[in-house]
N, C-alpha and C. Protein backbone atom coordinates (compact mmCIF):
# COMPACT_ATOMS: atom_id res chain seq x y z
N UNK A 1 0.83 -1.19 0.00
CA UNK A 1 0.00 0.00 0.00
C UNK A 1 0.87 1.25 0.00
N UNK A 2 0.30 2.56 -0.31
CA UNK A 2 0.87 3.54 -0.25
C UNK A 2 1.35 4.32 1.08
N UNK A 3 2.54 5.09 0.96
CA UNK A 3 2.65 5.54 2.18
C UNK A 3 2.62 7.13 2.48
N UNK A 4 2.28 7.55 3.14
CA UNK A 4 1.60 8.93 3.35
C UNK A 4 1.58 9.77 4.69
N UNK A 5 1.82 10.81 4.51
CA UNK A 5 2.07 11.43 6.23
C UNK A 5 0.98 12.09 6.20
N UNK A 6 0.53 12.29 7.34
CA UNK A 6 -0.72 13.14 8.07
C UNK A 6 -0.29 14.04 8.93
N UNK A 7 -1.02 15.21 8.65
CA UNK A 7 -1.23 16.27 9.34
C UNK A 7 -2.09 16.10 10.57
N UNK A 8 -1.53 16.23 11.85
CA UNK A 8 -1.86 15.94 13.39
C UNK A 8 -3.07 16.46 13.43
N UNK A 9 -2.88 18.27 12.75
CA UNK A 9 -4.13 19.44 13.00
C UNK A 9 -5.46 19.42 12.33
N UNK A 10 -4.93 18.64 11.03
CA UNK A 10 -6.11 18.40 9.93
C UNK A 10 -6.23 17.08 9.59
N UNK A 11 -7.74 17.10 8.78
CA UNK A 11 -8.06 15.19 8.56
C UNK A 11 -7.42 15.19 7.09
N UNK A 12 -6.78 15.98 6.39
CA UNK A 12 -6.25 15.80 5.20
C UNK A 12 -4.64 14.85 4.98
N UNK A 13 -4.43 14.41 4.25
CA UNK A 13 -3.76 13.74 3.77
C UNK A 13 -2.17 13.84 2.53
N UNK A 14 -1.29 14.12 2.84
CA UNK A 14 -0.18 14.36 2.43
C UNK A 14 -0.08 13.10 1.19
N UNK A 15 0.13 13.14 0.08
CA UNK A 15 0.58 12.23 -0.40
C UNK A 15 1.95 12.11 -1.22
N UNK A 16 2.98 11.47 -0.98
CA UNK A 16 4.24 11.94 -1.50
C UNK A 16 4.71 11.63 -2.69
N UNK A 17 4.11 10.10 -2.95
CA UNK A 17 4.03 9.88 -4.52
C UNK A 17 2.90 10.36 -5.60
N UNK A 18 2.99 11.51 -6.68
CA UNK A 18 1.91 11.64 -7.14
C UNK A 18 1.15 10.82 -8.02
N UNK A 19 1.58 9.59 -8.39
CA UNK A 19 1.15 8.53 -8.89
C UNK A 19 0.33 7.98 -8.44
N UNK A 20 -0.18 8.34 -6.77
CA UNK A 20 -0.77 7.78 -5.73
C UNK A 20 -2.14 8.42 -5.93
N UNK A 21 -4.00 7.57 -5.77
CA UNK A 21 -4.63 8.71 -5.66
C UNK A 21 -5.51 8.22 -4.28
N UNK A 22 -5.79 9.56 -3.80
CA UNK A 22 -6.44 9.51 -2.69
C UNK A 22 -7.87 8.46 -2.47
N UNK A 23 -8.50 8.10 -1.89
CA UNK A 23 -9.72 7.57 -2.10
C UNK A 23 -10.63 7.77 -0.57
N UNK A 24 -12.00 7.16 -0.31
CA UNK A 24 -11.95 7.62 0.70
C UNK A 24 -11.59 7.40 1.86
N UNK A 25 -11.47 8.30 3.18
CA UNK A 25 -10.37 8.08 4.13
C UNK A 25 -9.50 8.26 4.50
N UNK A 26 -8.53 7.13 4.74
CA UNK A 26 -7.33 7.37 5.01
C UNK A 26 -6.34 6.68 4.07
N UNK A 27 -7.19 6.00 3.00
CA UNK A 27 -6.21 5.18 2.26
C UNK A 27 -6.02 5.77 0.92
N UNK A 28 -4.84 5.58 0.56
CA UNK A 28 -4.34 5.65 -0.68
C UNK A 28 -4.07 4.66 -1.47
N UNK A 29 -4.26 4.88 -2.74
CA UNK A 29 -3.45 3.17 -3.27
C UNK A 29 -2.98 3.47 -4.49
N UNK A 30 -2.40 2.84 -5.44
CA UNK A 30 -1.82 3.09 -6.50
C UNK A 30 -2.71 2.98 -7.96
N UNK A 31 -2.25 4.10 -8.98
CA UNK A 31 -2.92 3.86 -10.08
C UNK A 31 -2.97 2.16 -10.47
N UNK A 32 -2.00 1.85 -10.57
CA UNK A 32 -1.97 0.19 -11.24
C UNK A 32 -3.23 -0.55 -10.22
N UNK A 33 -3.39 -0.34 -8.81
CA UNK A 33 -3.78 -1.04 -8.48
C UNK A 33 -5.49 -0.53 -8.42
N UNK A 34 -5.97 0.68 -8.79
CA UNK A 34 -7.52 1.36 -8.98
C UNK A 34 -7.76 0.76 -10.33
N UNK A 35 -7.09 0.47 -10.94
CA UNK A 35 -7.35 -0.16 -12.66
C UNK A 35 -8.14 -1.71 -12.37
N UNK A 36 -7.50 -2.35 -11.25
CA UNK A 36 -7.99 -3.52 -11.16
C UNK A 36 -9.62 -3.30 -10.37
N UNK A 37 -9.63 -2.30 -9.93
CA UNK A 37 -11.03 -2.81 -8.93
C UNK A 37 -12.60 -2.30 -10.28
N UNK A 38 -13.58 -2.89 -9.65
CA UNK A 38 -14.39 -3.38 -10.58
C UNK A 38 -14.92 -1.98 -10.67
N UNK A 39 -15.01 -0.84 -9.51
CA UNK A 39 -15.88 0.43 -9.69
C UNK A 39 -15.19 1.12 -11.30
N UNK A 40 -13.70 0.80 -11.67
CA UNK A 40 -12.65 1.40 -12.95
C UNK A 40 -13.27 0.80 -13.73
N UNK A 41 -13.14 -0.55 -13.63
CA UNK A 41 -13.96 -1.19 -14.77
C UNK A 41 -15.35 -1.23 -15.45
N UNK A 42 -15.76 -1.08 -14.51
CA UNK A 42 -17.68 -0.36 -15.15
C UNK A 42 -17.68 1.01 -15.38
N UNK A 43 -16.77 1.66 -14.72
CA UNK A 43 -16.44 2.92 -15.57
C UNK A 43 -15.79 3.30 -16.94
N UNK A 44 -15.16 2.26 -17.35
CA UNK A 44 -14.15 2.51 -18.27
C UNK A 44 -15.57 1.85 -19.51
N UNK A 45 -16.05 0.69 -19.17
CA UNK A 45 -17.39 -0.24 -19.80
C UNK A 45 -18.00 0.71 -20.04
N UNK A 46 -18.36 1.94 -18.86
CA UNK A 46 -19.68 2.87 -19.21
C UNK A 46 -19.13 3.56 -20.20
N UNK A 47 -17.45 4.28 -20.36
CA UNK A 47 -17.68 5.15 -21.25
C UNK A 47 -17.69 4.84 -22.81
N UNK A 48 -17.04 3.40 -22.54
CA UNK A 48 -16.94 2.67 -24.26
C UNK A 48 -18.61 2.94 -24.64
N UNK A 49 -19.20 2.22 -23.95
CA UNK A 49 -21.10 2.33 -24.24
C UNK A 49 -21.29 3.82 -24.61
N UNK A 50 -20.86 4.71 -24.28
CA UNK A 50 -21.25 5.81 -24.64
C UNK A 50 -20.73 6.17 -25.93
N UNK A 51 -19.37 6.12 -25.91
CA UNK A 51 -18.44 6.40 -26.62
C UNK A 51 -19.08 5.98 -28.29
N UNK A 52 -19.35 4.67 -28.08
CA UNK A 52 -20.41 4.13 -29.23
C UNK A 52 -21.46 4.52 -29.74
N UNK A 53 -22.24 4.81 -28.33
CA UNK A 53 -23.30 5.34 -29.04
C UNK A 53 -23.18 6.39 -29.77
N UNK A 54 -22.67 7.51 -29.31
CA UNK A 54 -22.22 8.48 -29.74
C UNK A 54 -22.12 8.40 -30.84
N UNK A 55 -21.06 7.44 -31.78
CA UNK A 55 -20.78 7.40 -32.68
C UNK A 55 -21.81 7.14 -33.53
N UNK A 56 -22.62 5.91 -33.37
CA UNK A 56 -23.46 5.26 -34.19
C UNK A 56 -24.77 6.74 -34.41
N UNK A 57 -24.93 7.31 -33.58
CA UNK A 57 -25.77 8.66 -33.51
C UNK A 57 -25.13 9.67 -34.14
N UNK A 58 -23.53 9.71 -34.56
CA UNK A 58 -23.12 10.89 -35.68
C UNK A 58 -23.45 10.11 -37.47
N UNK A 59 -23.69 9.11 -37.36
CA UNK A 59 -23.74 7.84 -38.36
C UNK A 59 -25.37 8.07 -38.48
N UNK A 60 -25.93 8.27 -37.67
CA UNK A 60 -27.69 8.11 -38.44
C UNK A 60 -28.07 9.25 -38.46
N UNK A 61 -27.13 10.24 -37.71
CA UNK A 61 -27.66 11.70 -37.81
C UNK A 61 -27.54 12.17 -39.73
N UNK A 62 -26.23 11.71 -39.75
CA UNK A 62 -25.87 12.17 -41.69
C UNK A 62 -26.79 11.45 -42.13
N UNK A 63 -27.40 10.02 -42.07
CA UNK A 63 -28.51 9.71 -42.64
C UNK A 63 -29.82 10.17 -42.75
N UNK A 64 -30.01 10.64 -41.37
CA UNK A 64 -31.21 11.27 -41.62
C UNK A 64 -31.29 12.85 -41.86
N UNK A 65 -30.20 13.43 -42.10
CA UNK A 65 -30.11 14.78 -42.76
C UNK A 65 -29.79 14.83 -44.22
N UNK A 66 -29.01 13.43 -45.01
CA UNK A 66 -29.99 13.47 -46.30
C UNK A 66 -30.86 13.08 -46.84
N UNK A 67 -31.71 12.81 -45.67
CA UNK A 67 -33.24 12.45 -46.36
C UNK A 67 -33.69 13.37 -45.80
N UNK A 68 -33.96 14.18 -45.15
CA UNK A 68 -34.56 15.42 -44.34
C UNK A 68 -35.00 16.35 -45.83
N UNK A 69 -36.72 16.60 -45.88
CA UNK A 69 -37.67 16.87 -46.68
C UNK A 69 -37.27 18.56 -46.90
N UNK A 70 -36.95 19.38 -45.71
CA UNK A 70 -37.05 21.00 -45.33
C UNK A 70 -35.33 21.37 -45.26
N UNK A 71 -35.08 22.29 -45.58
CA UNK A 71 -33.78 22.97 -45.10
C UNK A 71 -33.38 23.06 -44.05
N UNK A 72 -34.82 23.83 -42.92
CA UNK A 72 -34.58 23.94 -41.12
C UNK A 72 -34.17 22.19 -40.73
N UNK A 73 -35.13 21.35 -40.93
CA UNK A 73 -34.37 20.22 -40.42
C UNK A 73 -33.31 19.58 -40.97
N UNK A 74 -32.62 20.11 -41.95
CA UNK A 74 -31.28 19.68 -42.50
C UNK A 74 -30.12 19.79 -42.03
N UNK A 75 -30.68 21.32 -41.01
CA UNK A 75 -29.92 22.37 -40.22
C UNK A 75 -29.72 21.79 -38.93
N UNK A 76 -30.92 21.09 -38.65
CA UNK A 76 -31.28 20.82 -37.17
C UNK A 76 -30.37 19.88 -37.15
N UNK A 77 -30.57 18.87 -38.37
CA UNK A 77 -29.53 17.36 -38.01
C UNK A 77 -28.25 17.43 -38.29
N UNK A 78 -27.91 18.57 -39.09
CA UNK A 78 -26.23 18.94 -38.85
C UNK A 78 -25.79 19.67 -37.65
N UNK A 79 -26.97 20.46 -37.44
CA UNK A 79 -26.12 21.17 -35.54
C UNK A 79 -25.84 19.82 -34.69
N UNK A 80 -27.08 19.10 -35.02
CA UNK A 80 -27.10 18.06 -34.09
C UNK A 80 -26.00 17.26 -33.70
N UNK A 81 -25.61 16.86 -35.21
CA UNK A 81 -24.48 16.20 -35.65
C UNK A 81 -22.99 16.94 -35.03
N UNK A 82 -23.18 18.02 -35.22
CA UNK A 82 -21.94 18.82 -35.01
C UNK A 82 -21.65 18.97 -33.59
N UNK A 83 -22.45 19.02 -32.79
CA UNK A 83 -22.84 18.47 -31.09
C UNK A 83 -22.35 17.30 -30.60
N UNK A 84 -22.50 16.31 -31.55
CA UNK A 84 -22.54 15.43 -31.06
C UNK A 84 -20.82 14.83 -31.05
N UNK A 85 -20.33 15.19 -32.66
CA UNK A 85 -19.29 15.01 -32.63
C UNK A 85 -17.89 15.79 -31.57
N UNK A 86 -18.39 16.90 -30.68
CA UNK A 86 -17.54 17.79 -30.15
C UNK A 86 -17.90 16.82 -28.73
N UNK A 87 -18.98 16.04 -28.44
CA UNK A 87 -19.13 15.04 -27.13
C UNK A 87 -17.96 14.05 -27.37
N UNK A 88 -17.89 13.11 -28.99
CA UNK A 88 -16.73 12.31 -29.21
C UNK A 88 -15.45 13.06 -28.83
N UNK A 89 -15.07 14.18 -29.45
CA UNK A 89 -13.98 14.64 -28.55
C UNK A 89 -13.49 14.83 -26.73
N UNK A 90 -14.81 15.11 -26.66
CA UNK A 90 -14.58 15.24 -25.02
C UNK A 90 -14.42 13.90 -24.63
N UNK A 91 -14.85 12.81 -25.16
CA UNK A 91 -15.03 11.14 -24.71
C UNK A 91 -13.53 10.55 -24.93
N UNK A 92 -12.88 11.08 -26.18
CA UNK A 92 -11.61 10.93 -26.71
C UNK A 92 -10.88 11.71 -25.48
N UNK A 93 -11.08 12.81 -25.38
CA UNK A 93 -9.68 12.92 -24.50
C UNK A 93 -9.45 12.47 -23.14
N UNK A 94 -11.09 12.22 -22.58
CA UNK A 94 -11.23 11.45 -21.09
C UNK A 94 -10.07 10.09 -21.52
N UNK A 95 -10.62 9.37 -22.08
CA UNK A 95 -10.09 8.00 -22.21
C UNK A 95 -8.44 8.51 -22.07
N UNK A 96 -7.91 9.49 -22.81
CA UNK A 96 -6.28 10.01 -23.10
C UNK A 96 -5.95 10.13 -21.91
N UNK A 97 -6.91 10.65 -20.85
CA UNK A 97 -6.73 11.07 -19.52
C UNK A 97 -6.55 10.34 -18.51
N UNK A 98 -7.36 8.99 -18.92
CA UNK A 98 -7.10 7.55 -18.03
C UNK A 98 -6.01 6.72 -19.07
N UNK A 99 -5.70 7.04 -19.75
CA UNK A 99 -4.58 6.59 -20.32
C UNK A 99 -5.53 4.88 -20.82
N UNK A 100 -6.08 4.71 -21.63
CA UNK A 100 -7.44 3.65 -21.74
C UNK A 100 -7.67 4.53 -23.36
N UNK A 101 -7.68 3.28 -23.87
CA UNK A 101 -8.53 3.43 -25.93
C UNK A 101 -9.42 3.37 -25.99
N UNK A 102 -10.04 4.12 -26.52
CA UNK A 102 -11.51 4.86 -27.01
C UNK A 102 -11.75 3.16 -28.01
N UNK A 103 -13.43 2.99 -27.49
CA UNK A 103 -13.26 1.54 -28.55
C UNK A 103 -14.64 1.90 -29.14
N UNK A 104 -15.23 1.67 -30.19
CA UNK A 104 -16.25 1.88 -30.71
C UNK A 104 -17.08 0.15 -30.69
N UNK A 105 -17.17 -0.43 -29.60
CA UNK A 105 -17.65 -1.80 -30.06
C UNK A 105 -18.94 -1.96 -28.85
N UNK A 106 -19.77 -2.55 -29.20
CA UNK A 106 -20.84 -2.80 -28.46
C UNK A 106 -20.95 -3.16 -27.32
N UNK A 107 -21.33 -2.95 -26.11
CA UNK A 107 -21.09 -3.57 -25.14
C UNK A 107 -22.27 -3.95 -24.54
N UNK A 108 -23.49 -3.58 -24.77
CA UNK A 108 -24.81 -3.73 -23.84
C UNK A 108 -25.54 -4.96 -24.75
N UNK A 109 -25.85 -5.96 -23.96
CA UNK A 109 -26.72 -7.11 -25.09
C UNK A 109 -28.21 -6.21 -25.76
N UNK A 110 -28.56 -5.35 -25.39
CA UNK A 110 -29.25 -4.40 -25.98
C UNK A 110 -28.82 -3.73 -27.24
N UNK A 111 -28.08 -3.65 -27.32
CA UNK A 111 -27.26 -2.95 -28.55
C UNK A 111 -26.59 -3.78 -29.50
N UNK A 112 -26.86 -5.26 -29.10
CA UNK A 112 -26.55 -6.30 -30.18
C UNK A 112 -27.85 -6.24 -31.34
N UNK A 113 -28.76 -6.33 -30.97
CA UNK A 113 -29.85 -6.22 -32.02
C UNK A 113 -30.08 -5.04 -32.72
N UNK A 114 -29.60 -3.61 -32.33
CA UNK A 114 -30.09 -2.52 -32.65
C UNK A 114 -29.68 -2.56 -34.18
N UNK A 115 -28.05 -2.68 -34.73
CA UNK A 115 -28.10 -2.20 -36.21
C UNK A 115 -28.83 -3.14 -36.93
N UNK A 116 -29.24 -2.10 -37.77
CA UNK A 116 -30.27 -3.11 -39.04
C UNK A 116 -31.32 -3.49 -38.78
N UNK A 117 -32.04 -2.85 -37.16
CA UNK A 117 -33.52 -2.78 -36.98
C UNK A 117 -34.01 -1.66 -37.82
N UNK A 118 -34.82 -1.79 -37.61
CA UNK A 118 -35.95 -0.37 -38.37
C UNK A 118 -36.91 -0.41 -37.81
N UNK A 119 -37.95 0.59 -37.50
CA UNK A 119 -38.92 1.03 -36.46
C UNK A 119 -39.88 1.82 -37.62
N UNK A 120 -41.05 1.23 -37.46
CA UNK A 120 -41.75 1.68 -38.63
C UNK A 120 -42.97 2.21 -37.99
N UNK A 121 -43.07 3.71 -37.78
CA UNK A 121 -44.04 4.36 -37.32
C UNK A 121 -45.24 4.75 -37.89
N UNK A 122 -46.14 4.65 -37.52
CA UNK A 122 -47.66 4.80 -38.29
C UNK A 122 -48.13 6.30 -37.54
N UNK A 123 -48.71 6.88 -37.89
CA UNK A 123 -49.50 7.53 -37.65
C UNK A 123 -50.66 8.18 -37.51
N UNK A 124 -51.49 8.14 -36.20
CA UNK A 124 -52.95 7.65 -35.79
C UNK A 124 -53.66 8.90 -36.07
């Protein structure tokens, strides 16, 4: 485990290696060793899931802005688009930040069926 001096006067925590990150308490532990625990790992899971979606949503957005009937919604699905892609950046540099690759691959058994569904809406 990590080793760390304390301040007598305060409940804060000195840490001397900065490789080290705080957590709560009194303990510290090491990057290598926060990679292994499962709270990193459903975090790192959540952001791939996002990370994807994201993507697959800059992918149907261009689809459905060249079929888009009006100019305003042509507009709408390129702002949209253009939104969406400045979220992939922010998703890209988190991952740079945990030092972890941005993966574009499916992860939710929900999202195994989605490409190549189609949803065919009627209207009552």
């Amino acid at each position: 485990m990590a080793t760390k001096t304390s301040d007598t006067n305060a409940s804060s925590s000195v840490i001397k290696d900065p490789k080290k990150i705080m957590t709560e308490g009194n303990t510290a532990i090491q990057e290598s060793e926060m990679k292994d625990t499962s709270l990193h790992k459903f975090f790192i899971t959540t952001l791939k899931d996002i990370y994807f979606a994201e993507s697959e949503i800059v992918d149907a957005l261009e689809k459905m802005q060249s079929a888009a009937t009006t100019e305003e919604l042509k507009e709408a699905f390129e702002d949209h688009q253009f939104q969406t892609k400045k979220q992939i950046k922010r998703l890209e540099k988190i991952f740079q930040l945990l030092d972890e690759k941005p993966e574009k691959k499916r992860m939710c058994s929900n999202q195994r069926n989605y490409k190549g569904r189609r949803r065919n809406y009627k209207s009552h």
